[in-house]
Protein backbone atom coordinates (compact mmCIF):
# COMPACT_ATOMS: atom_id res chain seq x y z
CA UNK A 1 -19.14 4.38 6.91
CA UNK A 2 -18.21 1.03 5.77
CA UNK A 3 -21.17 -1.61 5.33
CA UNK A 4 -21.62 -3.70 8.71
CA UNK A 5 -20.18 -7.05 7.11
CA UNK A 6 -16.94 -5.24 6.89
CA UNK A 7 -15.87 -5.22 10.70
CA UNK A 8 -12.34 -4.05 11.95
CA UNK A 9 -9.98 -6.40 11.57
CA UNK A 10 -6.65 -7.40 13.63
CA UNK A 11 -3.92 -5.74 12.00
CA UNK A 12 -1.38 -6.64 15.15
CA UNK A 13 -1.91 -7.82 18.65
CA UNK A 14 -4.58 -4.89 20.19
CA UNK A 15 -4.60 -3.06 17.07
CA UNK A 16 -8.12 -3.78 15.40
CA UNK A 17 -8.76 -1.26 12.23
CA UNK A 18 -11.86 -0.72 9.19
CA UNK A 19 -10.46 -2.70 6.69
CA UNK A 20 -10.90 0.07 3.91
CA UNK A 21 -8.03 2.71 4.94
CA UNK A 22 -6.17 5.62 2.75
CA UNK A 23 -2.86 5.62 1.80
CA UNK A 24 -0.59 8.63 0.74
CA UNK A 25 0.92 6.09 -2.09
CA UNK A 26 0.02 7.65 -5.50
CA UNK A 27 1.37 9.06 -8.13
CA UNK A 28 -0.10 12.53 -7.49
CA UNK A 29 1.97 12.68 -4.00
CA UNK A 30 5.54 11.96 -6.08
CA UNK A 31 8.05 14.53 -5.95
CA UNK A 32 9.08 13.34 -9.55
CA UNK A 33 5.85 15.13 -10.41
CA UNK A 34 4.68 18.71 -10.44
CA UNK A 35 3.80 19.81 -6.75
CA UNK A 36 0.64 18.26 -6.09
CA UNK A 37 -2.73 20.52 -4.85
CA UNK A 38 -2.51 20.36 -1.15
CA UNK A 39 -5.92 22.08 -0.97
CA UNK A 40 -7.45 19.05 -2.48
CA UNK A 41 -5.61 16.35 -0.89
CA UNK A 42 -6.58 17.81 2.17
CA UNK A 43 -9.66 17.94 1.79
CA UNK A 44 -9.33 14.24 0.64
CA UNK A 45 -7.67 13.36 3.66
CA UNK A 46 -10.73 14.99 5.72
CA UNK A 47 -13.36 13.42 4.18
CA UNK A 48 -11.32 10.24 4.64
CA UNK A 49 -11.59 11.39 8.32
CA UNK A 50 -15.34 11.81 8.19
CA UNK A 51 -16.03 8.57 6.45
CA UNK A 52 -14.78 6.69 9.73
CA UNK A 53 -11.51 5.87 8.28
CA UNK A 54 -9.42 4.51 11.03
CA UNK A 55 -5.84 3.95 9.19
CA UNK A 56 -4.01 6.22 7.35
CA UNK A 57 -1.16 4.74 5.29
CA UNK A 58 2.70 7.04 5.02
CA UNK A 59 6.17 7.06 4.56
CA UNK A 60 8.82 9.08 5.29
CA UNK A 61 9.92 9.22 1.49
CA UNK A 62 6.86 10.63 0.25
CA UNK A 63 7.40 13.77 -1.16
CA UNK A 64 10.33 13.58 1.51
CA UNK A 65 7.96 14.14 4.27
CA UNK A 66 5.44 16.41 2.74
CA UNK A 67 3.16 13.90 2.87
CA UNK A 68 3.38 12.67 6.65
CA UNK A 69 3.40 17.01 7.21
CA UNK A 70 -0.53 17.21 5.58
CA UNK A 71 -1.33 14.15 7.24
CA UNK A 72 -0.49 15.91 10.47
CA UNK A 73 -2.53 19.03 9.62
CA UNK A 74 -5.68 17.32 9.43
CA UNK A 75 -5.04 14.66 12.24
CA UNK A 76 -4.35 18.15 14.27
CA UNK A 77 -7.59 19.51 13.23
CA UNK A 78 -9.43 16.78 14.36
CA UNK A 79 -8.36 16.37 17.80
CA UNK A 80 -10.72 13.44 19.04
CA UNK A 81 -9.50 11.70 15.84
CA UNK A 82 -9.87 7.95 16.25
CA UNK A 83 -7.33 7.92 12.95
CA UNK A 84 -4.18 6.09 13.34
CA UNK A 85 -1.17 6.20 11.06
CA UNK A 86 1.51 3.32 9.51
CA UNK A 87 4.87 5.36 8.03
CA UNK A 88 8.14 3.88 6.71
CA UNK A 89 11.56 4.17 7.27
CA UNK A 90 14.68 2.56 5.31
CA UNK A 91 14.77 4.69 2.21
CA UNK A 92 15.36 8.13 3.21
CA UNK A 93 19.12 8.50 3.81
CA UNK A 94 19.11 12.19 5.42
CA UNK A 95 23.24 13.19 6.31
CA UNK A 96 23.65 9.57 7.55
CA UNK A 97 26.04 6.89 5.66
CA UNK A 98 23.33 4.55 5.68
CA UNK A 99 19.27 4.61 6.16
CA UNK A 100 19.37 2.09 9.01
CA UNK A 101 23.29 3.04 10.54
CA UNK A 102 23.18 4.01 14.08
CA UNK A 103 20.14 5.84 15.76
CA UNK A 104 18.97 6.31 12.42
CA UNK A 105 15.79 4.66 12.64
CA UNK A 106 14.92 6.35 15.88
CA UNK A 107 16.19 9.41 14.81
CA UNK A 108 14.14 9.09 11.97
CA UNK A 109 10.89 7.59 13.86
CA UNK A 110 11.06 11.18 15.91
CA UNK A 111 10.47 13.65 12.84
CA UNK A 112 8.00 11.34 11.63
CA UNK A 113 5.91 11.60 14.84
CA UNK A 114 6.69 15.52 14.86
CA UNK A 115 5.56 15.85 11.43
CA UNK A 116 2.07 14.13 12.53
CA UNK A 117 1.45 15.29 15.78
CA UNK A 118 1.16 11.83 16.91
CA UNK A 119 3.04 9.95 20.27
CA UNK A 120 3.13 6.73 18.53
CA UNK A 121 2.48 4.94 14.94
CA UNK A 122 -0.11 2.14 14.56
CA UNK A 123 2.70 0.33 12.41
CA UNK A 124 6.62 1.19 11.28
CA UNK A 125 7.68 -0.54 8.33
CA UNK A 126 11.12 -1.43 7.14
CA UNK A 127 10.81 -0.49 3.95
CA UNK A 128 14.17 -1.29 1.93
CA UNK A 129 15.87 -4.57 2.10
CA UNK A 130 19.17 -3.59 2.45
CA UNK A 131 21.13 -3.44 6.12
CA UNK A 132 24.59 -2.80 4.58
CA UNK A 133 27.29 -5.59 3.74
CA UNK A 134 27.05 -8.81 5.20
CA UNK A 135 23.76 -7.30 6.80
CA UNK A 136 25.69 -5.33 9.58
CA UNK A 137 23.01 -2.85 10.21
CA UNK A 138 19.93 -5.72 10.74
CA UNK A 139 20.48 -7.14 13.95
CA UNK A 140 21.17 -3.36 15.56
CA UNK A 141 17.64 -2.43 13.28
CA UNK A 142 15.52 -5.27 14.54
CA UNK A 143 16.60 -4.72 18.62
CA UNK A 144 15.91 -0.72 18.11
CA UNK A 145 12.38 -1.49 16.86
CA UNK A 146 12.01 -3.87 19.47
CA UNK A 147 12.57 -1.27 21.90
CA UNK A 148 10.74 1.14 19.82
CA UNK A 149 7.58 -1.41 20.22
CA UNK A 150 8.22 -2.06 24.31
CA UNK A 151 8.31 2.33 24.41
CA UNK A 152 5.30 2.53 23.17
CA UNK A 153 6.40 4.42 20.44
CA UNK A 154 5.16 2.12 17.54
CA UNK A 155 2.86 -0.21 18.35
CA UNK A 156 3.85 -3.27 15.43
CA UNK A 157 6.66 -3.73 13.38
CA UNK A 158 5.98 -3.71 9.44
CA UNK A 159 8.45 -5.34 6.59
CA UNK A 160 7.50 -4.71 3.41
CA UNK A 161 6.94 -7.96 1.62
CA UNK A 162 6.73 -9.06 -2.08
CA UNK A 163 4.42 -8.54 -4.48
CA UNK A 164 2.95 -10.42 -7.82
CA UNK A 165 5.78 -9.25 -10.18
CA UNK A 166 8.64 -9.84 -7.08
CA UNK A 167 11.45 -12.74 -8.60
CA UNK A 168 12.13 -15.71 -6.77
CA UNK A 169 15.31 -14.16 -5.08
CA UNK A 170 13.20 -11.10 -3.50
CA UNK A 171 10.86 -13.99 -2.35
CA UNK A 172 13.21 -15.76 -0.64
CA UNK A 173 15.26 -12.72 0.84
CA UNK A 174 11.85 -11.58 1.88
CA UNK A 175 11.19 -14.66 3.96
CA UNK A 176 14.92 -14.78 5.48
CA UNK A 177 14.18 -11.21 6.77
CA UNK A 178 10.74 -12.30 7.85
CA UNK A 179 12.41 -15.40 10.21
CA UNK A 180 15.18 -12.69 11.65
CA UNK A 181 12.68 -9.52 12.53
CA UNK A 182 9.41 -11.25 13.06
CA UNK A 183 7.45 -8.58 12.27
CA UNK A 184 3.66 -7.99 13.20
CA UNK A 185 2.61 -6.63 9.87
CA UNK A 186 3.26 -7.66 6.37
CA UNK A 187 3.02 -4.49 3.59
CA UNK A 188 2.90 -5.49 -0.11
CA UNK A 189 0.26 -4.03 -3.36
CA UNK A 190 -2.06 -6.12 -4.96
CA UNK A 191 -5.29 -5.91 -7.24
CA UNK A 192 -7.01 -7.82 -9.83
CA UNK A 193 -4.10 -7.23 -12.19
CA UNK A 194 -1.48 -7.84 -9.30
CA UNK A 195 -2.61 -10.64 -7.61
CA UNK A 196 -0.77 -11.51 -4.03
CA UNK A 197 2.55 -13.40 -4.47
CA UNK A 198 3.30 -17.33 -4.21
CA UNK A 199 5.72 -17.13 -1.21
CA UNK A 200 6.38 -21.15 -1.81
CA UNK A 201 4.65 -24.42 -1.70
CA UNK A 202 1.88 -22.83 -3.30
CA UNK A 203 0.95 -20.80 -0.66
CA UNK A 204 -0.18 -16.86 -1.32
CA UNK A 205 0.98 -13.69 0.83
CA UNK A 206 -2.28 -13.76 2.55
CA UNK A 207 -2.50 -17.44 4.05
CA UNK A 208 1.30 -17.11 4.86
CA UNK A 209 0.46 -14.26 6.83
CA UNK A 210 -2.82 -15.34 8.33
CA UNK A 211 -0.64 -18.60 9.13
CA UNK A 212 1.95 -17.06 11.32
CA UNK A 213 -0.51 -14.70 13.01
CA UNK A 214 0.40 -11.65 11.10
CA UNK A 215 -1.22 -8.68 10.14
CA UNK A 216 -1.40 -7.82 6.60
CA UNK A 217 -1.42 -4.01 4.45
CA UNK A 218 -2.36 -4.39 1.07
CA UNK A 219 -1.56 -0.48 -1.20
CA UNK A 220 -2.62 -0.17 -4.75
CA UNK A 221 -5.93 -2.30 -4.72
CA UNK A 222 -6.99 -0.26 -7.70
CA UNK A 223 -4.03 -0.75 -10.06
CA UNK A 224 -2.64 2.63 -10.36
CA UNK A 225 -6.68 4.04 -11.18
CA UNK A 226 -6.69 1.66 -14.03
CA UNK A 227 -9.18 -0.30 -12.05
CA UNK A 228 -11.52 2.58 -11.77
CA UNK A 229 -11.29 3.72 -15.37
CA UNK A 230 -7.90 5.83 -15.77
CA UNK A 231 -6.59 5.15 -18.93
CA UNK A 232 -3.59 3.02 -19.56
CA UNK A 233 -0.12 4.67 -19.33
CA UNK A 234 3.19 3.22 -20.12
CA UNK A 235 6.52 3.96 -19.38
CA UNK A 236 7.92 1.10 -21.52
CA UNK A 237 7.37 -0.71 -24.48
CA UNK A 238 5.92 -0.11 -27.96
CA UNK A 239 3.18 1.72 -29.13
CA UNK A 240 1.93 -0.94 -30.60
CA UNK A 241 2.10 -3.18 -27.53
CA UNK A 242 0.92 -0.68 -25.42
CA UNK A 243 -2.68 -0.42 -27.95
CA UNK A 244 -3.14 -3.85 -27.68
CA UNK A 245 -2.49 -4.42 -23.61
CA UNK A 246 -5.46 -1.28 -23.51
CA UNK A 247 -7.81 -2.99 -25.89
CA UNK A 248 -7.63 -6.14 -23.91
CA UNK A 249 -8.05 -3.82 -20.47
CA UNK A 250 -11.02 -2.16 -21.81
CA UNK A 251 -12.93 -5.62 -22.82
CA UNK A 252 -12.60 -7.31 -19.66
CA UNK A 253 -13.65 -4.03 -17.56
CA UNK A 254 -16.64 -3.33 -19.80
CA UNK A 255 -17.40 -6.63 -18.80
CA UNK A 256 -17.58 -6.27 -15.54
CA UNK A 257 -19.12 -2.65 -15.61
CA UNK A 258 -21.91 -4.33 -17.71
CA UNK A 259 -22.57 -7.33 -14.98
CA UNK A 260 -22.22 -4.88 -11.90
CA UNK A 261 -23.92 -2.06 -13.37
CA UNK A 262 -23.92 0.67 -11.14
CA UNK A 263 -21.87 3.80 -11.99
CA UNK A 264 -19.13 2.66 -9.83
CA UNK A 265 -19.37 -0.95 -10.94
CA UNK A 266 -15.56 -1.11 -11.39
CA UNK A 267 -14.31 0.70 -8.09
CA UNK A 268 -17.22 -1.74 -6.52
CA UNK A 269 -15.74 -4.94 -8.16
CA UNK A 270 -11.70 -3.83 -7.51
CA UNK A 271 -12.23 -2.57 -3.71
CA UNK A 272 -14.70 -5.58 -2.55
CA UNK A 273 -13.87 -8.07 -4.15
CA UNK A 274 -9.61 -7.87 -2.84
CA UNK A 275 -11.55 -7.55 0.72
CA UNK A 276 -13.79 -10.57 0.87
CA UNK A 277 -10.89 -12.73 -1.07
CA UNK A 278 -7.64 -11.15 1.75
CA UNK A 279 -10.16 -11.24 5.02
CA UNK A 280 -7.20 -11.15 7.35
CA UNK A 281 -6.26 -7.74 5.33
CA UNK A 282 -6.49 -4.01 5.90
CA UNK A 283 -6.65 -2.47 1.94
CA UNK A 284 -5.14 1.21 2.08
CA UNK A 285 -6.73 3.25 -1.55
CA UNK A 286 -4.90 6.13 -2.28
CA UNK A 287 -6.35 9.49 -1.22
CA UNK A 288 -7.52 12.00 -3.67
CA UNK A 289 -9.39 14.88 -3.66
CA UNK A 290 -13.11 14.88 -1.64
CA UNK A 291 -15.29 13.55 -4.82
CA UNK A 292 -12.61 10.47 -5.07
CA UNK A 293 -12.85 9.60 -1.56
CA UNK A 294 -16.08 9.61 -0.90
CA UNK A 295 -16.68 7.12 -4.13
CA UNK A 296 -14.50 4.49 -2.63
CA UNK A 297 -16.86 4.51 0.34
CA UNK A 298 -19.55 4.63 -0.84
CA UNK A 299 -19.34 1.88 -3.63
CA UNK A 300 -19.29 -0.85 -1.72
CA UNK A 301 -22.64 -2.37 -1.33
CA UNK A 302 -23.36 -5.43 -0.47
CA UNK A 303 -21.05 -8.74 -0.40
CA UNK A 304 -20.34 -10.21 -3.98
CA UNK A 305 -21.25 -13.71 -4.23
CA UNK A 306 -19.23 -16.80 -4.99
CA UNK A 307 -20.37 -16.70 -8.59
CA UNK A 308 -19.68 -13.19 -8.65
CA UNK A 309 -16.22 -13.46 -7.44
CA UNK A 310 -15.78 -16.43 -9.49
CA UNK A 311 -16.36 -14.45 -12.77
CA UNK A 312 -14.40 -11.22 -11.03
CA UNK A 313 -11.14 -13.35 -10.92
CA UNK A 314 -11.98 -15.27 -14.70
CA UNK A 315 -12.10 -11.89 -16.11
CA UNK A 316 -8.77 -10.74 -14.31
CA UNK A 317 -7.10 -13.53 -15.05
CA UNK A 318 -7.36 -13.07 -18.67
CA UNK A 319 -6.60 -9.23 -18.61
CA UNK A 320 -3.23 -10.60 -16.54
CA UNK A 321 -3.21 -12.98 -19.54
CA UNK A 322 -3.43 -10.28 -22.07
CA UNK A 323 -1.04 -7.78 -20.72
CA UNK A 324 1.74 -10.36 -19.39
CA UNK A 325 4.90 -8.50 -20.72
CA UNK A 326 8.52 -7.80 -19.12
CA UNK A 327 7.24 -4.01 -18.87
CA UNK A 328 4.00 -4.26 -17.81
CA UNK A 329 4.83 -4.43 -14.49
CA UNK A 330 4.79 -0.10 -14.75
CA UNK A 331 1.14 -0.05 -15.67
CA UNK A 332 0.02 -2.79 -12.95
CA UNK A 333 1.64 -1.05 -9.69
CA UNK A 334 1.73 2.59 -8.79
CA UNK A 335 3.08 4.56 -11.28
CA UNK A 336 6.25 5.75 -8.64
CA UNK A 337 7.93 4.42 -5.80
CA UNK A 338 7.38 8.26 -4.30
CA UNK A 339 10.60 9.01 -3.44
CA UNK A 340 10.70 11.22 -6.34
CA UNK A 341 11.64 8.58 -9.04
CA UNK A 342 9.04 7.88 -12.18
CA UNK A 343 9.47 3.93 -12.21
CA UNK A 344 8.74 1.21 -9.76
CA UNK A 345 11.97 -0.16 -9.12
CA UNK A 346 12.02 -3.98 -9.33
CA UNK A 347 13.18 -4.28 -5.60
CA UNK A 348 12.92 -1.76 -2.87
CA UNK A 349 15.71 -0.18 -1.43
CA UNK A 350 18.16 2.21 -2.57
CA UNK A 351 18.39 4.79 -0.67
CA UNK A 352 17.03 8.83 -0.90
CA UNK A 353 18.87 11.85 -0.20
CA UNK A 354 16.91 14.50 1.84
């Protein structure tokens, strides 16, 4: 259970959720990958369940629905479940000419809730940023989730948003798209090494959000596992660059592992300390096997301090410092985009092929 200063928080209007959730969003769920170990993410995905974890955090292109299917399987098991899941749609392009043409998205929205045994989803996000030329498939998009929303079927409408290595044009498209669907929820990854984007005038993803009375989903709070220890790994770049951006990784986390202390000092430091600093924000980990899951709730503790957050974000800050490089972008965000590619593309959107 998560510690009582952690209450739910208002992801969309009625929707009130623990802010600690688990996402399927990891490298271990891509299909560019060998087939991962149901058995253990399973039993991940239970304990998740037994740890009072009221968000679980999909899409439709992970492992091309493998992932919503085990998902289902344990939401079916636990029939008084109080879980509620956010998937995706936008990527997947199935027999259609285009991920959002036609009924698409509804089509789409149908297997998902099949696959998880579920009547509706806490949140549907539009996950790629391109309706077609000249934007022909948005306005027929935005007035089928509508409807989607006023069914019941989906209960807020997610667009994915930015993140800290997003350019200035994916900012601004980003905000363009955020005036025309007026979603309810914002989704976007940040950590310590990916702090939340400048959406303009010097305001972060977070008060932007919390300004406009949206909800907000932040994946990846621990950095691809660097934040709890995993070692570096680059897809980019030279050896030699990639030694030096792990030497300067490995100071500033011993020094936080020798403040903090505790055996899970740096899963303590990376999970509260993006809570306290994003309060209007529910922070989706990605599920691992049993031993993983029940780390990241029980690490917690108590509330860091200002001081302590104050040195948190000095010592981040100069890792960001250290490691600021064209390529480093591969290290800092999940390792895969899970729809079966290796790299993070720079923008979302092109489309799979089921």
């Amino acid at each position: 259970m998560l510690p009582h200063d952690l209450p739910r928080r208002p992801v969309a209007p009625g929707l009130l959720l623990n802010p600690l959730c688990v996402g399927t969003g990891t490298s271990r769920w891509s299909a560019s990958t060998n087939r991962p170990d149901d058995e253990k993410l399973l039993d991940g995905l239970r304990c998740a369940v037994e740890s009072g974890v009221e968000l679980v955090d999909t899409a439709d292109s992970h492992l091309y629905g493998h992932a919503e299917r085990l998902v289902g399987k344990v939401l079916k098991e636990n029939r008084g479940h109080r879980v509620q899941v956010s998937s995706t749609v936008g990527r997947v392009l199935g027999s259609a000419p285009h991920p959002y043409a036609g009924p698409r998205v509804r089509h789409q929205l149908e297997q998902t809730l099949e696959n998880l045994y579920l009547a509706e989803l806490a949140v549907y996000t539009l996950e790629s940023y391109d309706f077609g030329n000249g934007d022909r498939y948005l306005a027929p998009v935005v007035e089928q989730m509508r409807t989607l929303r006023d069914l019941g079927q989906i209960r807020a409408i997610g667009l994915r948003g930015p993140d800290g290595c997003s350019s200035p044009r994916y900012v601004r498209r980003f905000l363009q798209l955020f005036d025309e669907i007026r979603p309810d929820v914002v989704w976007t990854r940040a950590s310590g090494l990916l702090p939340l984007p400048d959406v303009g005038g010097g305001e972060n993803l977070d008060t932007f959000t919390d300004r406009h009375g949206v909800g907000l989903m932040i994946a990846s709070p621990l950095a691809n596992g660097i934040l709890a220890g995993r070692r570096l790994r680059m897809g980019a770049g030279t050896a030699d660059q990639t030694e030096k951006q792990t030497v300067a990784i490995d100071r500033g986390l011993t020094v936080l592992a020798n403040r903090f202390g505790s055996a899970d000092a740096l899963l303590r430091v990376a999970l509260r300390s993006i809570l306290q600093q994003a309060q209007n924000a529910v922070v989706a980990v990605g599920v691992g096997d049993r031993a993983e899951v029940s780390r990241y709730f029980g690490c917690l503790g108590g509330p860091l301090c200002a001081t302590d957050l104050a040195v948190i974000e000095e010592v981040f800050q100069l890792i960001r410092n250290a490691v600021r490089l064209p390529h480093a972008r591969t290290m800092i965000v999940e390792a895969a985009d899970l729809g079966g590619r290796e790299a993070v593309p720079a923008q979302p959107g092109t489309p799979l092929r089921r």
